[in-house]
Protein backbone atom coordinates (compact mmCIF):
# COMPACT_ATOMS: atom_id res chain seq x y z
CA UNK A 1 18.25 4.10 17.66
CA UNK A 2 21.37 5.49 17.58
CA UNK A 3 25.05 4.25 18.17
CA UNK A 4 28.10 5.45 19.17
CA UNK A 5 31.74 4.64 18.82
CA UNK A 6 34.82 6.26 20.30
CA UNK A 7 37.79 5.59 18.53
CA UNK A 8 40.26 7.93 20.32
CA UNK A 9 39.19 11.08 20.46
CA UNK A 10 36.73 10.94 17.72
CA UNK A 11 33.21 9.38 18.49
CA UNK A 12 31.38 8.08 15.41
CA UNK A 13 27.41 7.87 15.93
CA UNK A 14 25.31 5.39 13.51
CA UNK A 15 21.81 4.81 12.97
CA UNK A 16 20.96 1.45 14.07
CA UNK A 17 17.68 0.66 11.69
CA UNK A 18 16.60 -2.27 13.74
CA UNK A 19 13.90 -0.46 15.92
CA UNK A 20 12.81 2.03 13.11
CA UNK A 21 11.97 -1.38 10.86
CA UNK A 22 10.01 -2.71 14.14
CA UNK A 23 7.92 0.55 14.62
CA UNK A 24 7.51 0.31 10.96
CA UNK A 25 6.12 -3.42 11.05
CA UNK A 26 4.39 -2.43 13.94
CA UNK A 27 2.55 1.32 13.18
CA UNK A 28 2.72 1.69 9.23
CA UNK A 29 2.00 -1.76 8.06
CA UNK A 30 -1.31 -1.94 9.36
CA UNK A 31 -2.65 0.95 7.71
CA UNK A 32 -0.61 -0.96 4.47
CA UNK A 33 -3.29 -3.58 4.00
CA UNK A 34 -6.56 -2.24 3.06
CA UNK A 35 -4.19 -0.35 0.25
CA UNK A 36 -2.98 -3.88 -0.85
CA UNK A 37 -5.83 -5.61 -0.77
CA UNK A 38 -7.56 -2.75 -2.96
CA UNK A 39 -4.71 -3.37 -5.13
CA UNK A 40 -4.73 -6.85 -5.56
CA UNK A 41 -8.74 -6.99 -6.14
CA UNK A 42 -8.47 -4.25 -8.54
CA UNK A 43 -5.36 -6.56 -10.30
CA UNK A 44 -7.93 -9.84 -10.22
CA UNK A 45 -10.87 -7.85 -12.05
CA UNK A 46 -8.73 -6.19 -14.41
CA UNK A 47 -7.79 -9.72 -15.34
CA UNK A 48 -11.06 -11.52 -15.65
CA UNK A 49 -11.93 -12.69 -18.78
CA UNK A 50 -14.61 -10.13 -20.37
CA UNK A 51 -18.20 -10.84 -19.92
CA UNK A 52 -20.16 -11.88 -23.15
CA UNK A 53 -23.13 -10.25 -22.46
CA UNK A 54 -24.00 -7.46 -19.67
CA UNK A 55 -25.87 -7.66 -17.21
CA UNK A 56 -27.61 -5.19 -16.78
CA UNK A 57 -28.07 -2.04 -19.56
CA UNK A 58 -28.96 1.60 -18.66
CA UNK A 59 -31.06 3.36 -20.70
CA UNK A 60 -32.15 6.67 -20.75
CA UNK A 61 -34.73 8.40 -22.61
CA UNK A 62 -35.09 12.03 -23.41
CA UNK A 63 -38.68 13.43 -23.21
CA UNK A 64 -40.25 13.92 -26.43
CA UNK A 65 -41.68 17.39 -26.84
C-alpha cells in the first residue's frame, strides 16, 4: 500500500491506491447494491405516469354516538 523512494538521503513514501480500490471493489461494493437498486426503483416509480383512478380507497368511519 505504500511506496518508498530514496533519493539520496531523503526517502519519499507514497500511497499506492491500487489495492485500497481492489478491497474497495471487493468489501464495500457489495453492500453498494441493495442501496442502488433501492435507488433506481424508487427513481422508476417516481417517474411513472400517475394512475387515473386508485385502486384501492381507505375509508374510515367515526362511530356515531
Amino acid at each position: 500500500m505504500v511506496t518508498s523512494v530514496r533519493i539520496g538521503r531523503a526517502k519519499l513514501h507514497y500511497l499506492n491506491p491500487v489495492p485500497i480500490n481492489d478491497i474497495a471493489e471487493r468489501w464495500i461494493s457489495r453492500y453498494e447494491r441493495g442501496r442502488l437498486q433501492a435507488l433506481s426503483d424508487l427513481k422508476r416509480a417516481l417517474e411513472e405516469p400517475p394512475m387515473d383512478k386508485p385502486a384501492f380507497v381507505y375509508v374510515s368511519r367515526w362511530p356515531t354516538s
